[in-house]
N, C-alpha and C. Protein backbone atom coordinates (compact mmCIF):
# COMPACT_ATOMS: atom_id res chain seq x y z
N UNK A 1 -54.09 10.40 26.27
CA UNK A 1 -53.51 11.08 25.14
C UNK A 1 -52.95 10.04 24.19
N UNK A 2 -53.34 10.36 22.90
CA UNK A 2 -52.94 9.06 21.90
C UNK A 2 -52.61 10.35 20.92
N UNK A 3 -52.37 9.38 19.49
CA UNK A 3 -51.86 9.67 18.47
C UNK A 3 -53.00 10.87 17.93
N UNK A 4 -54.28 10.09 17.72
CA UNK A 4 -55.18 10.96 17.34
C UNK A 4 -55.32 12.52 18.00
N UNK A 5 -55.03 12.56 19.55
CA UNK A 5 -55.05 13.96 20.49
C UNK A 5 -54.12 14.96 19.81
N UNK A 6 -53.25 13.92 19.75
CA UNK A 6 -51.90 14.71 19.27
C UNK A 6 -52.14 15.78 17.66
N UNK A 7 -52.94 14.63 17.11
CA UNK A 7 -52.69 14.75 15.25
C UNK A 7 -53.67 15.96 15.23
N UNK A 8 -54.92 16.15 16.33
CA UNK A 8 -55.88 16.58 15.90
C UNK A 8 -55.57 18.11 16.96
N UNK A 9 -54.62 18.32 17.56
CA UNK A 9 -54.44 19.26 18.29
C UNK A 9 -53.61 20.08 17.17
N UNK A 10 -52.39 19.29 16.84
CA UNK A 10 -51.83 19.98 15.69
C UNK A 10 -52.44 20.13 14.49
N UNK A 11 -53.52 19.77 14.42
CA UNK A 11 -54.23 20.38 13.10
C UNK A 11 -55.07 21.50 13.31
N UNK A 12 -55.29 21.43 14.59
CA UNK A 12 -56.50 22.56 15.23
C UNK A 12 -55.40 23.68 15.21
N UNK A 13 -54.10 24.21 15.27
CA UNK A 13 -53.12 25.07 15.34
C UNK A 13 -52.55 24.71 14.02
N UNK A 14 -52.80 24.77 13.00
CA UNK A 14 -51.88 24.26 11.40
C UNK A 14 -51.16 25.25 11.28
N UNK A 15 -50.79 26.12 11.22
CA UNK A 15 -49.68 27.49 11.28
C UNK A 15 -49.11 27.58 12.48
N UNK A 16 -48.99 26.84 13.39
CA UNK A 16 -48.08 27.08 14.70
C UNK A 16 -46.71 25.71 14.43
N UNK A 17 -45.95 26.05 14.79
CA UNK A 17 -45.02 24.55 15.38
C UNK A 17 -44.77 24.77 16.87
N UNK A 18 -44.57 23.82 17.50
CA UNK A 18 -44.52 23.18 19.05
C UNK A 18 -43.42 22.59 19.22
N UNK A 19 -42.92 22.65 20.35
CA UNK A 19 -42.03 21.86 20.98
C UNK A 19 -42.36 21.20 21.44
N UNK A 20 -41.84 19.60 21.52
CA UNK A 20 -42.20 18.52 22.41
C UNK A 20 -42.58 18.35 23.58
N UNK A 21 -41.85 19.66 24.41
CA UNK A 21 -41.80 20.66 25.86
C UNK A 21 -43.53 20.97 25.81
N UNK A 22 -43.75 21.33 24.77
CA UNK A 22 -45.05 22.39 24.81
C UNK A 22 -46.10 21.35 25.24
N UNK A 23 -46.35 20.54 24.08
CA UNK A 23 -46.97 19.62 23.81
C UNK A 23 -47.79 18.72 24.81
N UNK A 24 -45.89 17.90 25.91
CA UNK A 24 -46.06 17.40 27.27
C UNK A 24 -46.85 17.78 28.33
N UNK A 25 -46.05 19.23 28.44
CA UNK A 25 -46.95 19.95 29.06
C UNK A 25 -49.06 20.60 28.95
N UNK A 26 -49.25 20.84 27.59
CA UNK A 26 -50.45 20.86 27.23
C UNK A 26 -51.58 19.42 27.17
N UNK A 27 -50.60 18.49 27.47
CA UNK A 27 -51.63 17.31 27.14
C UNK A 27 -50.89 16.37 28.93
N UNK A 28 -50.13 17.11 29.54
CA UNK A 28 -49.75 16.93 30.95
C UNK A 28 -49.11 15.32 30.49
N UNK A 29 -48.33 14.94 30.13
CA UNK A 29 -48.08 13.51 29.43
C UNK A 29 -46.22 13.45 30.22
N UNK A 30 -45.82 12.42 30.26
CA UNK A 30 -44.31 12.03 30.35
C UNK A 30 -43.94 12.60 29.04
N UNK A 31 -42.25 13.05 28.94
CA UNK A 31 -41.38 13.30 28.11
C UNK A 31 -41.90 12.30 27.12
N UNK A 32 -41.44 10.93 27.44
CA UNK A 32 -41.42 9.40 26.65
C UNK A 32 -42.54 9.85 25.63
N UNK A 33 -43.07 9.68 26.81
CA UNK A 33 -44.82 9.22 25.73
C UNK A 33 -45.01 10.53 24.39
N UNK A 34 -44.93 11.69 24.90
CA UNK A 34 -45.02 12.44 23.71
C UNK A 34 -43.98 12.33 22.62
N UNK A 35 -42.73 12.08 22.82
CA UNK A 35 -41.30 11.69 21.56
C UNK A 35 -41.99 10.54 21.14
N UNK A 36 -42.21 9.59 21.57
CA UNK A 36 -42.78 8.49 20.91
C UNK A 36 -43.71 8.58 19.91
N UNK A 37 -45.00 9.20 20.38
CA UNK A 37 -46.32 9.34 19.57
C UNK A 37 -45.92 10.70 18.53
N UNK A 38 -44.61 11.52 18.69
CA UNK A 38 -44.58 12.60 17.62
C UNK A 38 -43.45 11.65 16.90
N UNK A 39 -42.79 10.71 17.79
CA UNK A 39 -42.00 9.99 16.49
C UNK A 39 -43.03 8.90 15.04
N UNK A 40 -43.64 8.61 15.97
CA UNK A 40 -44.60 7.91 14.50
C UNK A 40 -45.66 8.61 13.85
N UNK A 41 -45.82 9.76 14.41
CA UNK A 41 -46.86 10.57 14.12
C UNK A 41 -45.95 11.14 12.40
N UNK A 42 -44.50 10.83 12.66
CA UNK A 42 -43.54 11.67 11.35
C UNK A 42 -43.20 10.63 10.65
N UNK A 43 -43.10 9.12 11.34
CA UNK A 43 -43.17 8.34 10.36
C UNK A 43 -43.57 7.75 9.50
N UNK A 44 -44.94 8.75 9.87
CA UNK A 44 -45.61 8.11 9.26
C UNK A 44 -46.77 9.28 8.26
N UNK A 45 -46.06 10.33 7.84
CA UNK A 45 -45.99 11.42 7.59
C UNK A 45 -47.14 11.96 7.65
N UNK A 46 -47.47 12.09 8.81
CA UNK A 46 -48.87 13.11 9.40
C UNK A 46 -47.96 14.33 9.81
N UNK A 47 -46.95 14.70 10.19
CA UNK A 47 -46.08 15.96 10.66
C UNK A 47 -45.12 16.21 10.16
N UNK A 48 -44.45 17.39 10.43
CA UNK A 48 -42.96 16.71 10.03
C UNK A 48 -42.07 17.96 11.21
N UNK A 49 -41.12 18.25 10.98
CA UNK A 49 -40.05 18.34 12.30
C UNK A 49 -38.99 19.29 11.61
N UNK A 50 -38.26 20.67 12.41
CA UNK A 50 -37.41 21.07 11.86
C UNK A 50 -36.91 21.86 13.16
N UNK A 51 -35.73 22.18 12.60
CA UNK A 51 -35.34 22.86 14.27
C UNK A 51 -35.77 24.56 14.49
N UNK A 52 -36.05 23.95 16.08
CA UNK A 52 -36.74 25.28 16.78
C UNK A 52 -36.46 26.44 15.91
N UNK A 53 -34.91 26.71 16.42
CA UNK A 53 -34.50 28.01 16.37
C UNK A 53 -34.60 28.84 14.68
N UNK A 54 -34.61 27.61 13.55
CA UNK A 54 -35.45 28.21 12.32
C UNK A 54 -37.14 28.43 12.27
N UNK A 55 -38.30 27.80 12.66
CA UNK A 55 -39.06 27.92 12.53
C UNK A 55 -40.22 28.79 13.79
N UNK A 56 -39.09 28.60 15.18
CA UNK A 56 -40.14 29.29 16.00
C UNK A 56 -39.90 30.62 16.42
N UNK A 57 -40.53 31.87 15.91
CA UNK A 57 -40.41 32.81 16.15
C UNK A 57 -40.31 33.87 17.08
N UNK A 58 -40.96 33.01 17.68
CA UNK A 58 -41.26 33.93 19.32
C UNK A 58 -39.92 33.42 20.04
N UNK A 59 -38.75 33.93 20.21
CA UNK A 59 -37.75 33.41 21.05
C UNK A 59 -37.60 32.83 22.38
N UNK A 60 -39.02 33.67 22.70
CA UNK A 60 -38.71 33.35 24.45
C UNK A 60 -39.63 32.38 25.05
N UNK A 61 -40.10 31.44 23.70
CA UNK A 61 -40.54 30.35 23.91
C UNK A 61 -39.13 29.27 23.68
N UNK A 62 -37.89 29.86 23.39
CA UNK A 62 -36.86 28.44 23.28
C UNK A 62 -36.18 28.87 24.46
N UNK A 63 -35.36 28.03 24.95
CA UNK A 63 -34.32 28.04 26.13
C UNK A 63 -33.44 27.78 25.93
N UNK A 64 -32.55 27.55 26.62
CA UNK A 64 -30.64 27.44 25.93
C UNK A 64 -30.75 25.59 25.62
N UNK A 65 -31.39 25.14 26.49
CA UNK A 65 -31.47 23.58 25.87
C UNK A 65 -32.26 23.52 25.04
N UNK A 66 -33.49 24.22 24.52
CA UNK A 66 -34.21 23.66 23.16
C UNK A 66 -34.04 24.43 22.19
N UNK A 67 -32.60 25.32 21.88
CA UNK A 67 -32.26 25.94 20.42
C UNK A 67 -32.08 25.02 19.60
N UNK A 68 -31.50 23.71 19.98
CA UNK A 68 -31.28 23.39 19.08
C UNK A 68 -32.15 21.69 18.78
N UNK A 69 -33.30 21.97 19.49
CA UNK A 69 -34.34 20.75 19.72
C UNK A 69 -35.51 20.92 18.27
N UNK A 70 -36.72 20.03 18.34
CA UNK A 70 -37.03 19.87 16.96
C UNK A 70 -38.35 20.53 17.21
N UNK A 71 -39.25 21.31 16.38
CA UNK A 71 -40.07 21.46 16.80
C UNK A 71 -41.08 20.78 15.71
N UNK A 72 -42.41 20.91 15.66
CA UNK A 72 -43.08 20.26 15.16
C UNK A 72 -44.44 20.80 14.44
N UNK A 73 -45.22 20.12 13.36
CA UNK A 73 -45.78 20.82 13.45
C UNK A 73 -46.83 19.93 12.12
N UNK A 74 -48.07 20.13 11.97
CA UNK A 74 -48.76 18.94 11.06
C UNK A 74 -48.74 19.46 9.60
N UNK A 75 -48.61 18.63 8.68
CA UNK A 75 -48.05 18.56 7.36
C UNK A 75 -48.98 19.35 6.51
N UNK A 76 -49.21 20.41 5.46
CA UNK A 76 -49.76 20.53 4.16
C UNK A 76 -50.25 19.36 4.08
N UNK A 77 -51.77 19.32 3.30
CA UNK A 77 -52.31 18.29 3.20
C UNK A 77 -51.85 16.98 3.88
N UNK A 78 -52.32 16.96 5.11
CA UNK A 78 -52.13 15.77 5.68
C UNK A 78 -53.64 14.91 5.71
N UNK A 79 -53.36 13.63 5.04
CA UNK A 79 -54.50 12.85 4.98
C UNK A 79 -55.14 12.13 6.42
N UNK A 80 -54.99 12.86 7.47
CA UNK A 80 -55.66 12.58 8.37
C UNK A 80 -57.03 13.11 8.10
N UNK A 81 -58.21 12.49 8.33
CA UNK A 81 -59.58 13.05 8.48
C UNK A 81 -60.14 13.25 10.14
N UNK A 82 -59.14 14.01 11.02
CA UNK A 82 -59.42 14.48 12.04
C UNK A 82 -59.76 15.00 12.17
């Protein structure tokens, strides 16, 4: 799992945002490794990040520890050609 898995998973879902939780789990990865690759993935503005509890709708996808965690999700025109 690299940057590209990541960029091109969240583009394949462009109307969803994810939790980092989700993500780990869907690509079976360490905590680390996915914060890392979604941290440069925003620095580098292929995504961008806002908290759960505004953008994810379905509630009973957050838990009492990720109300107030970031979720994610790939940018309006993002110049990736993935």
């Amino acid at each position: 799992m690299g940057q590209h898995d990541v960029l091109a998973y969240l583009k394949k879902h462009r109307n969803r945002w994810f939790l980092a939780r989700e993500l780990m789990e869907n690509f079976n990865v360490a905590r680390g490794s996915i914060v890392r690759t979604l941290k440069v993935l925003e620095e580098t503005n292929y995504i961008k990040s806002q908290l759960a509890n505004k953008v994810i709708r379905d509630k009973s996808r957050l838990k009492k520890t990720t109300k107030l965690a970031l979720a994610y999700s790939i940018k309006n025109g993002s110049n990736s050609n993935n």
